[in-house]
Structure formats: structure tokens, C-alpha cells
C-alpha atoms as a PDB file:
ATOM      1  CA  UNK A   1       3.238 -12.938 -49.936  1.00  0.00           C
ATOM      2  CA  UNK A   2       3.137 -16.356 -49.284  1.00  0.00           C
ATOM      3  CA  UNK A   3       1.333 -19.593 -50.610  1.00  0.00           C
ATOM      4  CA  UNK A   4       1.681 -21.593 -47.945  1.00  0.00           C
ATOM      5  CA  UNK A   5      -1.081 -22.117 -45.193  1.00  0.00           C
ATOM      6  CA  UNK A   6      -0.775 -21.097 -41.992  1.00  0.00           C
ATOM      7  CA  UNK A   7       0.578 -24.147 -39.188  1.00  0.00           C
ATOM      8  CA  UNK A   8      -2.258 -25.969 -37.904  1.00  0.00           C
ATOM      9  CA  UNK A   9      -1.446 -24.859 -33.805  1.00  0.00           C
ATOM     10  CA  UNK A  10      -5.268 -25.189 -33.069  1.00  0.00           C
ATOM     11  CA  UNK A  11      -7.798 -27.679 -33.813  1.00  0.00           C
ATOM     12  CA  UNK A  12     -11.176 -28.145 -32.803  1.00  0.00           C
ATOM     13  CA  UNK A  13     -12.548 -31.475 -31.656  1.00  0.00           C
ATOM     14  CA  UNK A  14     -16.269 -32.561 -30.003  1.00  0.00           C
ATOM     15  CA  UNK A  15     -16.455 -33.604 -26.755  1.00  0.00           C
ATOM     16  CA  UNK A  16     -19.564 -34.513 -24.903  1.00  0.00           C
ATOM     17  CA  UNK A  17     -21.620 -32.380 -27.408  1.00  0.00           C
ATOM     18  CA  UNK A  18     -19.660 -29.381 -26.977  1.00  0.00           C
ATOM     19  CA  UNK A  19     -16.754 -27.811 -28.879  1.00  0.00           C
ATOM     20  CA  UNK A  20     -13.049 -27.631 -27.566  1.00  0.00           C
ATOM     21  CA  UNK A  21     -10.210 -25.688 -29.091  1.00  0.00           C
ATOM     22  CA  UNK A  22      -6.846 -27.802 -28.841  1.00  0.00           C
ATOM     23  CA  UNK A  23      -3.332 -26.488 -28.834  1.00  0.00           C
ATOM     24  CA  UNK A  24      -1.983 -28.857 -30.500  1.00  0.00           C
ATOM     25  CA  UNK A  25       2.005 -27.733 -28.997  1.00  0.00           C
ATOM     26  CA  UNK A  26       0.736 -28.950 -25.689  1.00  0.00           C
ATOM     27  CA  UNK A  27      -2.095 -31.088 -26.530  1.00  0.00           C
ATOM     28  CA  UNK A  28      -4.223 -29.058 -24.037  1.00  0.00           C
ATOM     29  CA  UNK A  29      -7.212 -27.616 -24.093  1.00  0.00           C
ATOM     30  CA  UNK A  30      -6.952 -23.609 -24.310  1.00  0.00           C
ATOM     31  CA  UNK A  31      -8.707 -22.151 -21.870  1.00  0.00           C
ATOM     32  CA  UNK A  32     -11.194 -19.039 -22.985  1.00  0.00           C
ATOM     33  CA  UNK A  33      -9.741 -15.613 -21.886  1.00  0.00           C
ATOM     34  CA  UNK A  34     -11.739 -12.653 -20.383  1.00  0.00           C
ATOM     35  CA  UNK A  35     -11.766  -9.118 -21.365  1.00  0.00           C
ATOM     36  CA  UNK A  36      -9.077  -8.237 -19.830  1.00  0.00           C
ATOM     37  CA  UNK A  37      -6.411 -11.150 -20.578  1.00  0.00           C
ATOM     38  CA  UNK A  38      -7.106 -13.472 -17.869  1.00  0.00           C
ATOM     39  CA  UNK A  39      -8.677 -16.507 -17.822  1.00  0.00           C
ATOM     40  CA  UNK A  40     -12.360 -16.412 -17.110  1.00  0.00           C
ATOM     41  CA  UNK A  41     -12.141 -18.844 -13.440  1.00  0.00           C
ATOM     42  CA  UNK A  42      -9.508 -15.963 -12.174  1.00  0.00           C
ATOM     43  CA  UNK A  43     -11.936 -12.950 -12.915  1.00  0.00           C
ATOM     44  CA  UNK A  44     -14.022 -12.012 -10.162  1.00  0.00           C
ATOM     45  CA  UNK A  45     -17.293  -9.781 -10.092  1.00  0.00           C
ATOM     46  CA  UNK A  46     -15.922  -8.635  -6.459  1.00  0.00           C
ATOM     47  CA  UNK A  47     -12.660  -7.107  -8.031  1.00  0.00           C
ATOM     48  CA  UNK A  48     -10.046  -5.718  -5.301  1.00  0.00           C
ATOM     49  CA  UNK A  49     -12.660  -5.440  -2.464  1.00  0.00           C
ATOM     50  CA  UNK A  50     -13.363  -9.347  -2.223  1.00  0.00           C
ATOM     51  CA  UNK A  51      -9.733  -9.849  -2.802  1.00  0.00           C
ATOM     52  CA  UNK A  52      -9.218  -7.300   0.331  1.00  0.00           C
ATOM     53  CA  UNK A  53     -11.770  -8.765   2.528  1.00  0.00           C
ATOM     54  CA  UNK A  54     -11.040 -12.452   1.632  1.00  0.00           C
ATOM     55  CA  UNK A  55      -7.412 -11.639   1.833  1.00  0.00           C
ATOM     56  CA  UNK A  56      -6.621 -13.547  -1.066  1.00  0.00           C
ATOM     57  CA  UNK A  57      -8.117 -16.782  -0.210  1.00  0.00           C
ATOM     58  CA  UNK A  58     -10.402 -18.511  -2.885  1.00  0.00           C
ATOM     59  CA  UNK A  59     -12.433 -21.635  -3.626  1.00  0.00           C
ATOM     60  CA  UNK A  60     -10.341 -24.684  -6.440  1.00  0.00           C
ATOM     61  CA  UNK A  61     -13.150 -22.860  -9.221  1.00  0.00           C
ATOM     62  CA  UNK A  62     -11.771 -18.977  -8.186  1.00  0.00           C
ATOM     63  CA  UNK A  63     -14.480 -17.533  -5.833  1.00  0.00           C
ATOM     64  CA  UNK A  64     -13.493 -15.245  -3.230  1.00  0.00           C
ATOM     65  CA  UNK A  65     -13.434 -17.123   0.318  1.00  0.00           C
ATOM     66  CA  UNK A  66     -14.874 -14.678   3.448  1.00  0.00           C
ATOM     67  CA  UNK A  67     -14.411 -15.569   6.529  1.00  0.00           C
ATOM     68  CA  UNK A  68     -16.745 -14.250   9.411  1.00  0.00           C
ATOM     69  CA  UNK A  69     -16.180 -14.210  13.014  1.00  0.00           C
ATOM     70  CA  UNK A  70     -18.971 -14.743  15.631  1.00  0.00           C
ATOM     71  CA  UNK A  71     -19.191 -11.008  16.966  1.00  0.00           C
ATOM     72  CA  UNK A  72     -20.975 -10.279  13.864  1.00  0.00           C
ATOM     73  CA  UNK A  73     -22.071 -13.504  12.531  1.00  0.00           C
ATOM     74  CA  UNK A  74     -24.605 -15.303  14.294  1.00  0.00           C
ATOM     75  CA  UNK A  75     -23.477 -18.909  12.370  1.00  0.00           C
ATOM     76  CA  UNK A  76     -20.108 -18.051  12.880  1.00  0.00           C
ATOM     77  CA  UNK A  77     -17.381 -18.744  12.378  1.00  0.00           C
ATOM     78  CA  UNK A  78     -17.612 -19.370   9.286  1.00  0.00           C
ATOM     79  CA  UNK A  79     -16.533 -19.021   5.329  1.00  0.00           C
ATOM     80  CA  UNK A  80     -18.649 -17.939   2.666  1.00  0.00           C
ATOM     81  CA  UNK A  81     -17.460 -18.343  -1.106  1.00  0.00           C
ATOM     82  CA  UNK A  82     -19.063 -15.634  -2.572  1.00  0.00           C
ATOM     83  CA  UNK A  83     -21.319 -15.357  -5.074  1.00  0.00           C
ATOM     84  CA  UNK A  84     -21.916 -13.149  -8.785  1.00  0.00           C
ATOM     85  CA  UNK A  85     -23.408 -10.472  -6.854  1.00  0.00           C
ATOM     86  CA  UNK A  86     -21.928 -10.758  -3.239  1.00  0.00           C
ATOM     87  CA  UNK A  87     -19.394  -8.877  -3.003  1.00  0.00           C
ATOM     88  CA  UNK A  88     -21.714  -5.944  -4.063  1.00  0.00           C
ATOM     89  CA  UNK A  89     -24.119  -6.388  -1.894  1.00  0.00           C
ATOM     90  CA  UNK A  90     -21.841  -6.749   0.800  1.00  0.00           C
ATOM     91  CA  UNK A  91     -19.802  -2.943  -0.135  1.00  0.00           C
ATOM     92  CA  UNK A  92     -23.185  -1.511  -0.018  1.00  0.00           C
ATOM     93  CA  UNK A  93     -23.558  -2.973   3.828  1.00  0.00           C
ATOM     94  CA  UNK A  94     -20.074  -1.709   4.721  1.00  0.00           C
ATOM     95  CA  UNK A  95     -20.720   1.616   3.462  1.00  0.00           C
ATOM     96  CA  UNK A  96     -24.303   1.769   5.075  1.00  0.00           C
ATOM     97  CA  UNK A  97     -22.499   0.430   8.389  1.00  0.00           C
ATOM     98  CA  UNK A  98     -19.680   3.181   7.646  1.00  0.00           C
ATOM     99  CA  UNK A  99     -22.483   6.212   7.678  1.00  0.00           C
ATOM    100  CA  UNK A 100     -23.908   4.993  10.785  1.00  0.00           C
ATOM    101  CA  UNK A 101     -19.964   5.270  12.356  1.00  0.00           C
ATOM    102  CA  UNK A 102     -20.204   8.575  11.256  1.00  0.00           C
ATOM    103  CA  UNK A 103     -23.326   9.687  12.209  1.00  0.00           C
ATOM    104  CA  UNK A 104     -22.745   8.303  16.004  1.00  0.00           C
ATOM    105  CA  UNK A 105     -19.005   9.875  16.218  1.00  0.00           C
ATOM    106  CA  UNK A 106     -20.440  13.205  14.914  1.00  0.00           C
ATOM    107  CA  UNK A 107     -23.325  12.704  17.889  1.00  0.00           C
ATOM    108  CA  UNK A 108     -20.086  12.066  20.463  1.00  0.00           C
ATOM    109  CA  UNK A 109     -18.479  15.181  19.024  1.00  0.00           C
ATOM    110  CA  UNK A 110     -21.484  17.224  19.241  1.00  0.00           C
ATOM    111  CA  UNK A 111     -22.974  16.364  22.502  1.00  0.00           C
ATOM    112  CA  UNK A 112     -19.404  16.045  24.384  1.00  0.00           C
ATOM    113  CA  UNK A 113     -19.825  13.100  27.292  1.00  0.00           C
ATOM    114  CA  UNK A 114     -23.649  13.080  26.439  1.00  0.00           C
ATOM    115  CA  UNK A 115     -22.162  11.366  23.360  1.00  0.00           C
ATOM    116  CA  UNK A 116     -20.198   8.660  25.237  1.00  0.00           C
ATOM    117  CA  UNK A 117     -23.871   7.561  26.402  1.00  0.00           C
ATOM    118  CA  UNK A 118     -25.443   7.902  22.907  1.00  0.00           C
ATOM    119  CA  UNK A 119     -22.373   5.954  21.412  1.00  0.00           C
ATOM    120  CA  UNK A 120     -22.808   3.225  23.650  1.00  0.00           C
ATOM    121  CA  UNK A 121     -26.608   2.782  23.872  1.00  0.00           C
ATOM    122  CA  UNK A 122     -26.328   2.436  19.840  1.00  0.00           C
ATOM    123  CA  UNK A 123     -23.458  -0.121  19.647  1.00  0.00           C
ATOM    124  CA  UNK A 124     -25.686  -2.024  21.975  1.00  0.00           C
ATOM    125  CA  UNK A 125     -28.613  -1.703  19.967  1.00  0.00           C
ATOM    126  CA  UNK A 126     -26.549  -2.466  17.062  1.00  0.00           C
ATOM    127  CA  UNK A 127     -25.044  -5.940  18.783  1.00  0.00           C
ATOM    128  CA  UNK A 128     -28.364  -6.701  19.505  1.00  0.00           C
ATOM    129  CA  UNK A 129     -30.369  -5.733  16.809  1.00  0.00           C
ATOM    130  CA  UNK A 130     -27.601  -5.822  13.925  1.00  0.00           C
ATOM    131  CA  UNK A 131     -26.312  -9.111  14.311  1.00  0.00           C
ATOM    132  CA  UNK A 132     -29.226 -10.985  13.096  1.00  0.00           C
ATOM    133  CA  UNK A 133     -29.783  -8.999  10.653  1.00  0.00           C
ATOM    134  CA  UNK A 134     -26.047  -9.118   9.411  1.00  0.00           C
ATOM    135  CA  UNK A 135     -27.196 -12.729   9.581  1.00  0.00           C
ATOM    136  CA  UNK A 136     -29.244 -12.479   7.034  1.00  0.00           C
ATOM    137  CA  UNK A 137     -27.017 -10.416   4.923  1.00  0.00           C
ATOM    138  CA  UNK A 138     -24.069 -12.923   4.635  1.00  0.00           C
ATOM    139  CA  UNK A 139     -26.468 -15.870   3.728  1.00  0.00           C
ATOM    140  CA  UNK A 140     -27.556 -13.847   0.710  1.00  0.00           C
ATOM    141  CA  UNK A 141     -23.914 -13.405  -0.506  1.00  0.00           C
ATOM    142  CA  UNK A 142     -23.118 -16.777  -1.336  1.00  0.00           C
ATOM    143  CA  UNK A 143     -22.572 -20.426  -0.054  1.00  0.00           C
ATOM    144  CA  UNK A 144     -20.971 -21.752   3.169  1.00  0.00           C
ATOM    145  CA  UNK A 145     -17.999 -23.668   2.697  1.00  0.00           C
END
């Protein structure tokens, strides 16, 4: 066992009223670390479905970047950095948006060419209705950018 104290690596200094860990190897400040290992500006709340939709792009403080095209977007083109809960809100429209795929391509497969008619009188009503509403959607998951 040893007498010694440990090296001083760290110290802690107050700046601007708030408290700041130093390494003092680098003379840098050391940056707090999420959960899982990585620093808390690379988490984010999205997790691999922003990352898949935003294709990797992100905002200088770490927020997933979506970019929207005007077929669906009424404002767009346009990107929107995404907010805490954005990127939930938006799964839950994909997947509402994914039933209603099904539910019309099990209408085409169960009505035959009647379905061809069904199929395309909702995809019109969807344009239609749908964008606007999709609208509305995107503004609530974060800013434009």
C-alpha cells in the first residue's frame, strides 16, 4: 500500500458561476459522458431511426438534420433539426402511414381491378388531404434550419 497521493490529473475551477472539471494533461475541459460512453452532444433521443432518415447529417450541437421534399411537405423543401421528442413522434406517423399501405394493398388484393380504383382514389385523397396535415406534423418535430 502506498502513502503517496494520487496525481492531481483533474482539477476543478469556477467559471461563470458554474463548475468545470480540467484535465490538467491537456488543459481541456472534460466533457461529461452519457450512459453509454459517449459524450452527451453525440447521444440522440432518435437513436438509429433519425440517424436512418437524416442519413447521418446533423446540426454543429448533434441534432439529427431531416430533410423533406415538397411532395409531402407543403414548406418544402426543407430541413428540420429535430427535436427531444421528434423523432418519436415522427416513427409513430410512419408506422400509422405504413398501416394505411397495408390496408389499401390488402383492398387491391381483395377486390382485384376494383382495387386499382380504390388505390388510386385514396392516394388522391391522401395528396390532398395528407399533405397539410403532414404539414403540421413536421413543424411539431423540431426547428427549420
Amino acid at each position: 500500500m502506498t502513502t503517496r497521493p494520487p496525481s492531481p490529473r483533474y482539477r476543478v475551477v469556477e467559471r461563470g458561476r458554474r463548475l468545470e472539471v480540467i484535465d490538467t494533461r491537456d488543459g481541456e475541459p472534460v466533457r461529461p459522458r452519457a450512459p453509454g460512453g459517449l459524450p452527451i452532444s453525440s447521444r440522440n433521443p432518435g437513436g438509429a431511426f433519425a440517424r436512418l432518415l437524416s442519413r447521418g447529417e446533423r446540426t454543429p450541437d448533434g441534432r439529427y438534420v431531416l430533410r423533406t421534399r415538397g411532395e409531402f411537405d407543403a414548406r418544402g423543401p426543407r430541413g428540420i433539426a429535430l427535436a427531444e421528442g421528434g423523432a418519436r413522434l415522427l416513427a409513430l406517423v410512419l408506422g400509422g402511414v405504413a398501416i394505411l399501405a397495408a390496408a389499401v394493398l390488402a383492398a387491391f388484393a381483395w377486390l382485384g381491378f376494383g382495387g386499382l380504383v380504390v388505390t388510386g382514389v385514396a392516394i388522391g385523397m391522401a395528396m390532398q388531404h395528407g399533405r397539410p396535415a403532414f404539414t403540421r406534423v413536421l413543424d411539431r418535430l423540431g426547428e427549420t434550419i
